[in-house]
C-alpha atoms as a PDB file:
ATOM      1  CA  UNK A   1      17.532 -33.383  14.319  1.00  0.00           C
ATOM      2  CA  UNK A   2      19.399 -36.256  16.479  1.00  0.00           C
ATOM      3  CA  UNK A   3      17.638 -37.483  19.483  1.00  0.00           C
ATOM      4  CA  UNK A   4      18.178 -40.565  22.261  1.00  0.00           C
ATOM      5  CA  UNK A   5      14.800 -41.689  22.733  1.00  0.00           C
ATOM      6  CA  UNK A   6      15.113 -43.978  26.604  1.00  0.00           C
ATOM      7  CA  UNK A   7      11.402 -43.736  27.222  1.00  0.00           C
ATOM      8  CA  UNK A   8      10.321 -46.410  24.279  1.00  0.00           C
ATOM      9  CA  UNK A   9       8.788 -49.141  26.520  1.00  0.00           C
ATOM     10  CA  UNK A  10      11.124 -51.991  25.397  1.00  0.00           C
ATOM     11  CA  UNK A  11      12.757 -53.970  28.098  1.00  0.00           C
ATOM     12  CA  UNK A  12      16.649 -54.275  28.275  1.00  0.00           C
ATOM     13  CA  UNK A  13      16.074 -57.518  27.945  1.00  0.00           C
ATOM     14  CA  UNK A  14      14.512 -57.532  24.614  1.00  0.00           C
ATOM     15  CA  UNK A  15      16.897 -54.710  23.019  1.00  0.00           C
ATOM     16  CA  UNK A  16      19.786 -57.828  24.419  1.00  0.00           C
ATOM     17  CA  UNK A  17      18.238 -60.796  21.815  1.00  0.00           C
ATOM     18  CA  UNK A  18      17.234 -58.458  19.165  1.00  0.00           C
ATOM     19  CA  UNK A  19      20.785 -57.538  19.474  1.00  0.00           C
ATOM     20  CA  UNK A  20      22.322 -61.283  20.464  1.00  0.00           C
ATOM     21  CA  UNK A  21      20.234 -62.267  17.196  1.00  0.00           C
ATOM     22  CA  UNK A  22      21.791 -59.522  15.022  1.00  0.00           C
ATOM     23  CA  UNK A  23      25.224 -60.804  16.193  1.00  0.00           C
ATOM     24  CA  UNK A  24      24.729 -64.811  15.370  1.00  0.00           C
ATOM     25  CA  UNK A  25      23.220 -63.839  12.197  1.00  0.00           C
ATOM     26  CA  UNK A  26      26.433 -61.906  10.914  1.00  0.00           C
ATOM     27  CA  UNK A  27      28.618 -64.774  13.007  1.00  0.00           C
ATOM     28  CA  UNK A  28      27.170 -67.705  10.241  1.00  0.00           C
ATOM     29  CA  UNK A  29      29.200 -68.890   7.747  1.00  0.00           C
ATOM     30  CA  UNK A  30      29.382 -67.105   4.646  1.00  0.00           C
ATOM     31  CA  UNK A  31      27.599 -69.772   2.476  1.00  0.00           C
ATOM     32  CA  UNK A  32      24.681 -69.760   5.158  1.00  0.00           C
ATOM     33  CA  UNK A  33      24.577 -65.834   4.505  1.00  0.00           C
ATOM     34  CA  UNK A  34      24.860 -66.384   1.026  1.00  0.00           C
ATOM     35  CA  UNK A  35      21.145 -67.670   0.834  1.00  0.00           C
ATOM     36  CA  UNK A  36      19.514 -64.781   1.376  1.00  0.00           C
ATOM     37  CA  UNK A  37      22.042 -62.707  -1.085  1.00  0.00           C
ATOM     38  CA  UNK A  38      20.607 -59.782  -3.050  1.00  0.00           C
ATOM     39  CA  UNK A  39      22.366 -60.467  -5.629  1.00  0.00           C
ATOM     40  CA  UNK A  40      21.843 -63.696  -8.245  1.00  0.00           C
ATOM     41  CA  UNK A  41      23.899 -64.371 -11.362  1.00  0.00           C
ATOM     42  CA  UNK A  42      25.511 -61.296 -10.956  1.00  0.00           C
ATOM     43  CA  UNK A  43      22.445 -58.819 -10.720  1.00  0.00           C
ATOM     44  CA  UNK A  44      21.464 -57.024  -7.662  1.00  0.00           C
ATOM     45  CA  UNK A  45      17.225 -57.733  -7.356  1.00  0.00           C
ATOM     46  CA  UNK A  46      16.174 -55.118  -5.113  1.00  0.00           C
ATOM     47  CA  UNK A  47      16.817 -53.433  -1.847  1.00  0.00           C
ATOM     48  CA  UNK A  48      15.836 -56.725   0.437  1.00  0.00           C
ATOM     49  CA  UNK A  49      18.338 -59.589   0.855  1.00  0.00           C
ATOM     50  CA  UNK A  50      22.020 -59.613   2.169  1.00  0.00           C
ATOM     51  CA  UNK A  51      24.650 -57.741   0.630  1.00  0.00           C
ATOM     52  CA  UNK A  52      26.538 -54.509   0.219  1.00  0.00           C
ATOM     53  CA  UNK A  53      25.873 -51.659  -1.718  1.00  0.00           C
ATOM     54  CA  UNK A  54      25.739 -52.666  -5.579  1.00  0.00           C
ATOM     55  CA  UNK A  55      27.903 -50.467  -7.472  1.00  0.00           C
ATOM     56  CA  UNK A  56      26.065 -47.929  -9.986  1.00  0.00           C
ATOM     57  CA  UNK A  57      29.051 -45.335 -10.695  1.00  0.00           C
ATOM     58  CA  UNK A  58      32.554 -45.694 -11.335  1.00  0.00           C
ATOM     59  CA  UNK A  59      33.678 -43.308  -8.574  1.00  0.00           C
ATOM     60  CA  UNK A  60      31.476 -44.794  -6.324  1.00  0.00           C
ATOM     61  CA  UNK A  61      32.836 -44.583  -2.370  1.00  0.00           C
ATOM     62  CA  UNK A  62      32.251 -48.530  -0.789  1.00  0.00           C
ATOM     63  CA  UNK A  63      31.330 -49.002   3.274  1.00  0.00           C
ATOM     64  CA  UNK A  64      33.247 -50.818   5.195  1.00  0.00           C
ATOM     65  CA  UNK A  65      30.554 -53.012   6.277  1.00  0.00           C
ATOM     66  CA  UNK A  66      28.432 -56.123   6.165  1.00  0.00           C
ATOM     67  CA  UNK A  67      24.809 -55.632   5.384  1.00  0.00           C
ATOM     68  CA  UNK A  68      21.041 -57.116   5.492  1.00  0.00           C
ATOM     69  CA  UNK A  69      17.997 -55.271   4.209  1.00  0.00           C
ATOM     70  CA  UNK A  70      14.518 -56.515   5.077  1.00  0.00           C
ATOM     71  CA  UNK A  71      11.601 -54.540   4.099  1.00  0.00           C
ATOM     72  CA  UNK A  72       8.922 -54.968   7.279  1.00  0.00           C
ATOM     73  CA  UNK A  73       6.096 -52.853   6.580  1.00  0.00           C
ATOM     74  CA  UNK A  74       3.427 -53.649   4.775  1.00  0.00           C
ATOM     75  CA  UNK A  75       3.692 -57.043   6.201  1.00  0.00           C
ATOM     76  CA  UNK A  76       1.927 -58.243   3.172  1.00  0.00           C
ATOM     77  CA  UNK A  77       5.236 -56.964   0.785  1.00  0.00           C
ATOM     78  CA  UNK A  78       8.116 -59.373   3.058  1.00  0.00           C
ATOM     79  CA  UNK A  79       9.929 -61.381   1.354  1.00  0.00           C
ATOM     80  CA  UNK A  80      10.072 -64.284   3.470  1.00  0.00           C
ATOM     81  CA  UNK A  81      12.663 -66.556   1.729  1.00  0.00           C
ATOM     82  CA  UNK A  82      15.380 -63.568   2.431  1.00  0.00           C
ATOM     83  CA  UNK A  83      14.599 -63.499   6.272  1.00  0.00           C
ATOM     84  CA  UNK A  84      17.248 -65.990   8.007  1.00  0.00           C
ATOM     85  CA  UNK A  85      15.822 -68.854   9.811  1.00  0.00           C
ATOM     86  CA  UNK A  86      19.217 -68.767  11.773  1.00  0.00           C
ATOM     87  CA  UNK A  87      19.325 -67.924  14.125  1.00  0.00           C
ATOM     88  CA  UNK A  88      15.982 -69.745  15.104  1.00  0.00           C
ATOM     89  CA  UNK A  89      14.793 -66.775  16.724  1.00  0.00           C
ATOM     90  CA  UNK A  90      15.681 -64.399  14.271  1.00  0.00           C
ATOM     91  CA  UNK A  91      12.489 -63.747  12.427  1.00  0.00           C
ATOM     92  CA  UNK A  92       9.912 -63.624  15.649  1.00  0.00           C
ATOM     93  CA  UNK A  93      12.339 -60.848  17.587  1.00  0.00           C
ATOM     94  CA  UNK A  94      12.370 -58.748  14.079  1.00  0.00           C
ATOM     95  CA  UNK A  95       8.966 -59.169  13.826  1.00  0.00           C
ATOM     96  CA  UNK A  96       7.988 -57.926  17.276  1.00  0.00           C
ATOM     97  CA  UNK A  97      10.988 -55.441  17.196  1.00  0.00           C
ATOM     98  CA  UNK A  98       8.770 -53.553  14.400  1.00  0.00           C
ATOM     99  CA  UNK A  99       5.828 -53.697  15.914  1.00  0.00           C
ATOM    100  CA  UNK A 100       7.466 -52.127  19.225  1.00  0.00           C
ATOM    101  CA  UNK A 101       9.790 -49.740  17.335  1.00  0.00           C
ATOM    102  CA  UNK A 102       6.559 -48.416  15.202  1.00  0.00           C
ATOM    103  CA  UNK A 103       4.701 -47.618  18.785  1.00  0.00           C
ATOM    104  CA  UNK A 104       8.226 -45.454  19.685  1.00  0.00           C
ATOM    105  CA  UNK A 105       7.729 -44.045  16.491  1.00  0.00           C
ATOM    106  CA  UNK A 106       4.562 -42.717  16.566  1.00  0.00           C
ATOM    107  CA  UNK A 107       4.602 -41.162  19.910  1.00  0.00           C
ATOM    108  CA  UNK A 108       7.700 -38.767  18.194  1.00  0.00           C
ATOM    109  CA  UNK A 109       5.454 -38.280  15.676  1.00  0.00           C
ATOM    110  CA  UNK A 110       2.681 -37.345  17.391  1.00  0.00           C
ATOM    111  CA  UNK A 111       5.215 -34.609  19.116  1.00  0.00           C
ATOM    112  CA  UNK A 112       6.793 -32.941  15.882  1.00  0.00           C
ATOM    113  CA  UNK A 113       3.215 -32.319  14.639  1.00  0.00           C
ATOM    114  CA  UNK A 114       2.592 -30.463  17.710  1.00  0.00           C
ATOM    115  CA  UNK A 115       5.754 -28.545  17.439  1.00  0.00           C
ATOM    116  CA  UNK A 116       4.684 -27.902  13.398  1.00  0.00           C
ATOM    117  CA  UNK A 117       1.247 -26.761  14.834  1.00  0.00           C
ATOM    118  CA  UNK A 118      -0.759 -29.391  13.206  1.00  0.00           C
ATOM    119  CA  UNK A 119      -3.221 -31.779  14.233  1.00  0.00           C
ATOM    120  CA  UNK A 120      -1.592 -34.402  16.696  1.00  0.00           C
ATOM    121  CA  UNK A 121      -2.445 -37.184  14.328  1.00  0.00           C
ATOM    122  CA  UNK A 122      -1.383 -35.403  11.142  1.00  0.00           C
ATOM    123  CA  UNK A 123       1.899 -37.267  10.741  1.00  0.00           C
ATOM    124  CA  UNK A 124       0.934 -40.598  11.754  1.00  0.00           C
ATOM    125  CA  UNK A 125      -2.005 -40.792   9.342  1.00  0.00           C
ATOM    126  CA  UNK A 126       0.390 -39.544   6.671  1.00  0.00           C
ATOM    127  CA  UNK A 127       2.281 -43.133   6.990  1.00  0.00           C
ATOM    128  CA  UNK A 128      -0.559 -45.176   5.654  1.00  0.00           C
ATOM    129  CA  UNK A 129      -0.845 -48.924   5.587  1.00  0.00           C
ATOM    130  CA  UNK A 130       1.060 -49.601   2.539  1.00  0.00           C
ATOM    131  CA  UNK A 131       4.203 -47.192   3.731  1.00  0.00           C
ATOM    132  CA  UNK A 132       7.510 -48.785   3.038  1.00  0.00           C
ATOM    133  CA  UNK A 133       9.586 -49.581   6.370  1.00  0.00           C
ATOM    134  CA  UNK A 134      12.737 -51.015   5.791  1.00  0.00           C
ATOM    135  CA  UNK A 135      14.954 -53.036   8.750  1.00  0.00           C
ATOM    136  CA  UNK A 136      19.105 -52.304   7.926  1.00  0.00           C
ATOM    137  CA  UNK A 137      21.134 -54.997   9.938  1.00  0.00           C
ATOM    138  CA  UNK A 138      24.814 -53.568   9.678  1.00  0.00           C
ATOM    139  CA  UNK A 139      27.942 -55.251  10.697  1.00  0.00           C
ATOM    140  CA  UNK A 140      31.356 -53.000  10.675  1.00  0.00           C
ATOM    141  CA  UNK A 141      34.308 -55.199  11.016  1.00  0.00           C
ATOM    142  CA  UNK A 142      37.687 -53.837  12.838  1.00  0.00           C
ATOM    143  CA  UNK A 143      39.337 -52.267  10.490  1.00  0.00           C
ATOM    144  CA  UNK A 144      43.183 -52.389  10.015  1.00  0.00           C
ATOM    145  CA  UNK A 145      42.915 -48.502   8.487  1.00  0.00           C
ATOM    146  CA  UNK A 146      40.057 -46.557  10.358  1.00  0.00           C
ATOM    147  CA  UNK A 147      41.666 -42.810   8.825  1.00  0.00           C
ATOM    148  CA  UNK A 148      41.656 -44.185   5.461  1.00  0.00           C
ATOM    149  CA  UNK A 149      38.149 -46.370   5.380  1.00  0.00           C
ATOM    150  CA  UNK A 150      34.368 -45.378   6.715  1.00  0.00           C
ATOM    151  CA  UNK A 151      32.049 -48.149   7.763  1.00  0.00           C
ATOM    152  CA  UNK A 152      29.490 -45.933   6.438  1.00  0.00           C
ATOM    153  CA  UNK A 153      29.913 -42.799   3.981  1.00  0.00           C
ATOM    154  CA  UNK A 154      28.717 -38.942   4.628  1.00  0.00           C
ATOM    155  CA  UNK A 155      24.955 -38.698   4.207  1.00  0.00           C
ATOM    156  CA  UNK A 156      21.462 -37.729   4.882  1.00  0.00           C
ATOM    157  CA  UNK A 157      18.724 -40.550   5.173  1.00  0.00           C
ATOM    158  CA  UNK A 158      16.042 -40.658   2.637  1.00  0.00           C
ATOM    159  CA  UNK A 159      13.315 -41.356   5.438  1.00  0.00           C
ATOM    160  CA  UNK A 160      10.866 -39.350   7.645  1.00  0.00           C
ATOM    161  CA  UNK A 161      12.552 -40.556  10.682  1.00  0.00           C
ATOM    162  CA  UNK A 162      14.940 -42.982  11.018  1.00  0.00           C
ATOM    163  CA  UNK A 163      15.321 -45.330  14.378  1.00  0.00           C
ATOM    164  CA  UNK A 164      19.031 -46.708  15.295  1.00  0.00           C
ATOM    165  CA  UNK A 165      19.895 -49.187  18.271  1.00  0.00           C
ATOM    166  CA  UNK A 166      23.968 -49.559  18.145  1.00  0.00           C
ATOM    167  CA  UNK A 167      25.705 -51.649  20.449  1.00  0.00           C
ATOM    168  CA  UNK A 168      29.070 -49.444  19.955  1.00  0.00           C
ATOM    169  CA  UNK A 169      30.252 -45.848  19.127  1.00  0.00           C
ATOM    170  CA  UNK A 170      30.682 -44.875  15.719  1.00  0.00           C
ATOM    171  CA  UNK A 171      28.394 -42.420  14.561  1.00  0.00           C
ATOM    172  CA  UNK A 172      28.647 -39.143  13.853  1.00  0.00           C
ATOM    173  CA  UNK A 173      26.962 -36.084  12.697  1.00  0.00           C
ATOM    174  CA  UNK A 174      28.347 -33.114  11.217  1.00  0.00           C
ATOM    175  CA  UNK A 175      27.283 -29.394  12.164  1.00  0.00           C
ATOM    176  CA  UNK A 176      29.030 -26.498  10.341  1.00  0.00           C
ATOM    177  CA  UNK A 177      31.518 -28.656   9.152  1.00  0.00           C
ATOM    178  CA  UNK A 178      32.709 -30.042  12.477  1.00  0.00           C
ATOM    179  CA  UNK A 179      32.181 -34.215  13.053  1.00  0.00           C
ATOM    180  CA  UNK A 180      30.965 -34.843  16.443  1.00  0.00           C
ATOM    181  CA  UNK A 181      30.531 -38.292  18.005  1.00  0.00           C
ATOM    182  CA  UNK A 182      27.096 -39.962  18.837  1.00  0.00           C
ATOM    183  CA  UNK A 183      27.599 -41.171  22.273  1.00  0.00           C
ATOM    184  CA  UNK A 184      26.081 -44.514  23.425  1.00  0.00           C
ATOM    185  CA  UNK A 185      23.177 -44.307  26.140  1.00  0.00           C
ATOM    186  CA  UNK A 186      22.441 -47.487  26.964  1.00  0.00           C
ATOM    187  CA  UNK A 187      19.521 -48.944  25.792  1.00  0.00           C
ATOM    188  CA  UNK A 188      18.351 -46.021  23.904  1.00  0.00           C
ATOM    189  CA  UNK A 189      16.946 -45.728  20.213  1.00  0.00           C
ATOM    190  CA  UNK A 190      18.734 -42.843  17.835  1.00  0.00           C
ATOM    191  CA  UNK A 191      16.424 -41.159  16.457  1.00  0.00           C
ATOM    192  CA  UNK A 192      17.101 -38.858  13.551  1.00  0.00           C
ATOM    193  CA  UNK A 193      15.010 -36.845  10.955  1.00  0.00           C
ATOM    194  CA  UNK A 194      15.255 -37.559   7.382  1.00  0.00           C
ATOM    195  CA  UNK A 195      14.893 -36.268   4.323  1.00  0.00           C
ATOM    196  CA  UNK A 196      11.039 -36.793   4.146  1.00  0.00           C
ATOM    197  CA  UNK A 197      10.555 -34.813   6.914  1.00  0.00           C
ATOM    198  CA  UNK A 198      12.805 -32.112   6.136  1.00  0.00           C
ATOM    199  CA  UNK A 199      10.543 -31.169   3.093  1.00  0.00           C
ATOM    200  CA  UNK A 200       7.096 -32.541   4.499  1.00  0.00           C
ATOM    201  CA  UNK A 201       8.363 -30.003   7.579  1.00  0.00           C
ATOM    202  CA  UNK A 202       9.226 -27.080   4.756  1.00  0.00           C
ATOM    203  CA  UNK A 203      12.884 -26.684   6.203  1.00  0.00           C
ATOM    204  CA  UNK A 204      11.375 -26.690  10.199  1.00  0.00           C
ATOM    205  CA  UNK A 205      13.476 -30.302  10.939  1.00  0.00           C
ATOM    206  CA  UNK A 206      16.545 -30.768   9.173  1.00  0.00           C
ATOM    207  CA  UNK A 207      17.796 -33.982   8.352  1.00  0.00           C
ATOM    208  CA  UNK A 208      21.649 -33.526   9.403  1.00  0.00           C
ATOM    209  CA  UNK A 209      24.556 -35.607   7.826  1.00  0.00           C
ATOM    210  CA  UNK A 210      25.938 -38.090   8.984  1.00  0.00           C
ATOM    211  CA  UNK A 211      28.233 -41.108   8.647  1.00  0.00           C
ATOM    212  CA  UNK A 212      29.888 -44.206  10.942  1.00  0.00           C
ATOM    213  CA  UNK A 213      33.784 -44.166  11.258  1.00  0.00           C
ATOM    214  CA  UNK A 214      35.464 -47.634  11.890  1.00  0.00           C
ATOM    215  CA  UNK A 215      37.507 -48.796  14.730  1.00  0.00           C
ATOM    216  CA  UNK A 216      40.521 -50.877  14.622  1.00  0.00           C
ATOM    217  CA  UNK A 217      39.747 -52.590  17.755  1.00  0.00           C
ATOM    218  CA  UNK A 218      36.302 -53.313  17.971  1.00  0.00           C
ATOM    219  CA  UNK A 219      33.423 -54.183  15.687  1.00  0.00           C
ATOM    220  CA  UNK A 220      30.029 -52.947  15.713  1.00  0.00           C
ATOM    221  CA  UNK A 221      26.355 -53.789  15.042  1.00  0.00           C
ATOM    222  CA  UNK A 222      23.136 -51.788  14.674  1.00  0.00           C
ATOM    223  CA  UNK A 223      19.642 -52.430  13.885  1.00  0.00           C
ATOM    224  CA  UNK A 224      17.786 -49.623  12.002  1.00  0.00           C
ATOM    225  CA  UNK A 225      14.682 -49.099  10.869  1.00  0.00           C
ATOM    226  CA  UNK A 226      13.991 -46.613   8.409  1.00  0.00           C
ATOM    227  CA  UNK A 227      10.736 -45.513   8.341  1.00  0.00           C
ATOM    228  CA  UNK A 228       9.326 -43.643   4.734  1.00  0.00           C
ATOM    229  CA  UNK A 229       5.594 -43.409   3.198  1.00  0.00           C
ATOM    230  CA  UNK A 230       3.934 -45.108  -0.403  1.00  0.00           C
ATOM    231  CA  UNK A 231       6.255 -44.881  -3.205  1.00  0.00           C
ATOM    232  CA  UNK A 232       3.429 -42.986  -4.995  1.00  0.00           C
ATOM    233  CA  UNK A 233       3.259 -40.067  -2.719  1.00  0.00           C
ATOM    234  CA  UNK A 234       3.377 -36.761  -3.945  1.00  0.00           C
ATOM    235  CA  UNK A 235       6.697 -35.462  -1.789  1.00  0.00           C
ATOM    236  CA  UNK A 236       6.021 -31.889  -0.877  1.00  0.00           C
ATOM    237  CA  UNK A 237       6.132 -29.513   2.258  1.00  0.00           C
ATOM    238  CA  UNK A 238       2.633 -29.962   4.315  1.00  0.00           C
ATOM    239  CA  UNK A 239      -0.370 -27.096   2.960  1.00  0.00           C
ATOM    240  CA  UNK A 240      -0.438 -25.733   6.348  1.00  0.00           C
ATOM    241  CA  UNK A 241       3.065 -24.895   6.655  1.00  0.00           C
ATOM    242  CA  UNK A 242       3.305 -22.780   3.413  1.00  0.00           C
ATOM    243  CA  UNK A 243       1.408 -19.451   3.150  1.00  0.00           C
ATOM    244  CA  UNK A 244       3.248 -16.181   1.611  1.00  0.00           C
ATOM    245  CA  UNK A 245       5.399 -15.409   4.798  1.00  0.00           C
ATOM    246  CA  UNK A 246       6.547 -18.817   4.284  1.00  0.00           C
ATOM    247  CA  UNK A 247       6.758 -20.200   0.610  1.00  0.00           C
ATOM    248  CA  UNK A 248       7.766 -23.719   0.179  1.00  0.00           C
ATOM    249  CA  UNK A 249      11.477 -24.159   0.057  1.00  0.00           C
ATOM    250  CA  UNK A 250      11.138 -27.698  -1.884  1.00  0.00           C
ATOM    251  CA  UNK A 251       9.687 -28.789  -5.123  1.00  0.00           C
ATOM    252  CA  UNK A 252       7.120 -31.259  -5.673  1.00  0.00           C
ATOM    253  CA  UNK A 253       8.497 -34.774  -6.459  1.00  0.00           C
ATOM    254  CA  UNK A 254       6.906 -38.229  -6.747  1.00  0.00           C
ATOM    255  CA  UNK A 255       8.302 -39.921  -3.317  1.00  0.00           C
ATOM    256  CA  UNK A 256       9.468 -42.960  -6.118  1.00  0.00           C
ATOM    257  CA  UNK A 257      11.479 -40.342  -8.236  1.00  0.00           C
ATOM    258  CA  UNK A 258      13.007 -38.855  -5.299  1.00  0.00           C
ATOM    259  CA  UNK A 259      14.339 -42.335  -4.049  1.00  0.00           C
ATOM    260  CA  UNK A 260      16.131 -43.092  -7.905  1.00  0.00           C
ATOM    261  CA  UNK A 261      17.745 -39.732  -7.180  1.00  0.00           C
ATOM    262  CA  UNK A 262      18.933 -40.815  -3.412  1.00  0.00           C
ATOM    263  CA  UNK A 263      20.336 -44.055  -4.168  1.00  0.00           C
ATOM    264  CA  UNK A 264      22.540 -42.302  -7.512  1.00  0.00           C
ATOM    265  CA  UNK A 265      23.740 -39.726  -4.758  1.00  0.00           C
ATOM    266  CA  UNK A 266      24.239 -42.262  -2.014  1.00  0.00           C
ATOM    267  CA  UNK A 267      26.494 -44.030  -4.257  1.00  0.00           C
ATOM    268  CA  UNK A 268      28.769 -40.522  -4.965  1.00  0.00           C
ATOM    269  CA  UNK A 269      28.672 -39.225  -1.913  1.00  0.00           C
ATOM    270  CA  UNK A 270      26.327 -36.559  -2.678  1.00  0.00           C
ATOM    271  CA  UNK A 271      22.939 -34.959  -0.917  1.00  0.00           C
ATOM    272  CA  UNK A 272      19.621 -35.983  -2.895  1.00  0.00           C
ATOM    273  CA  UNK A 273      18.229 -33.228  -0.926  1.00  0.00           C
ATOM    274  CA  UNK A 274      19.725 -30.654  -2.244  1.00  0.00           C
ATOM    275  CA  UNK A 275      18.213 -30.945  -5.959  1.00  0.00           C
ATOM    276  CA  UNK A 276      15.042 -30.136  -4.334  1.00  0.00           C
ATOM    277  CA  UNK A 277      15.408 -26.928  -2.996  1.00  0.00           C
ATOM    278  CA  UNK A 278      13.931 -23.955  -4.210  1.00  0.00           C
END
């Protein structure tokens, strides 16, 4: 499920410096970059920091793209030292961005329960305090070769819902093997569901496929926030969706296990999603 979410409550004006800081940020030098790297003697730490995707199999397909993770939520888990200080205004917009973004959030949560037929607040107390929310800074270059390189490869998000603001076409989703484009409303978030969802849901929200092509004219930014719960969550579809009429279509996984399994797919091109289904 793909939707353009315009009724979010942030200003134009706001969406403009979260997006004017993005831009600066991926305009430094590369040595300024460098100091929040990922990556240190060689060895990828973790998920936060700047960086591409570290390569984990041999026949791994690479993005055409510049990248900075920053895990937001819990507040208590940032990782400070990897969140630029240039721009000057970088870390206060992010910071209010999430709080802002998590309000839009919600309020499609609070819908998809009601579709589901549970309680209004079911979803929203599912993402506890200590739920991982990760901020994805992408930049995708012009490219010299769009029909031979993707900015971002084929695939499904590992998230319950996953929040986009893109200053450019460039997305696309696929439905019955067709690619269509994701056109730009301005000022609106994409919102799309993920993986999470798609089992919590027990098949009721599908979390569709998607990837970003490249352009050899123009370069692109987006901000994304990619909202998931604890790492130690028991992934399975919700009690109250599964009776015999409608058995669960997933297997039970540990939400920590399930994320090993995306990032291996991620890397081949492959859907983590589909080793679940029963």
């Amino acid at each position: 499920m793909f939707l353009q979410a315009v009724g979010h409550g942030m200003e134009p004006s706001f969406l403009a410096e979260a997006m004017k800081a993005t831009r600066e940020f991926f305009n430094l030098p590369l040595e300024e970059k460098q100091k929040y790297s990922n990556i240190v003697d060689g060895e990828k730490l973790g998920m936060d920091g700047y960086g591409n995707d570290m390569v984990v199999k041999e026949n791994q397909v690479l993005d055409w793209n510049d990248r900075l993770n920053l895990l937001v939520e819990p507040e208590a888990l940032r990782t400070y030292r990897l969140w630029p200080t240039q721009p000057p205004s970088f870390r206060d917009i992010l910071s209010e961005y999430t709080v802002r973004c998590k309000a839009a959030a919600n309020l499609v949560f609070r819908n998809m329960a009601k579709i589901l037929n549970l309680q209004e607040e079911h979803l929203v107390n599912m993402i506890g305090e200590n739920s991982i929310t990760q901020a994805i800074f992408n930049y995708y270059p012009q490219c010299p070769r769009p029909d031979h390189v993707l900015g971002l490869k084929a695939h499904t998000d590992g998230s319950i819902i996953t929040v986009n603001f893109a200053d450019a076409e460039g997305l696309q989703l696929q439905r019955n093997g067709v690619w269509y484009n994701v056109p730009i409303v301005p000022n609106a978030l994409i919102m799309n569901v993920g993986d999470i969802m798609e089992i919590l849901s027990n098949g009721f929200f599908k979390s569709l496929v998607h990837r970003v092509v490249t352009n050899a004219e123009k370069e692109r930014l987006s901000l994304v926030l990619v909202y998931t719960l604890e790492l130690e969550t028991e992934l399975e579809p919700v009690s109250d969706l599964v009776d015999d009429k409608r058995p669960a279509r997933y297997m039970k996984i540990k939400l920590h296990d399930y994320m090993e399994k995306y990032h291996d797919t991620y890397a081949t091109g492959t859907l983590a999603i589909d080793g679940v289904k029963i």
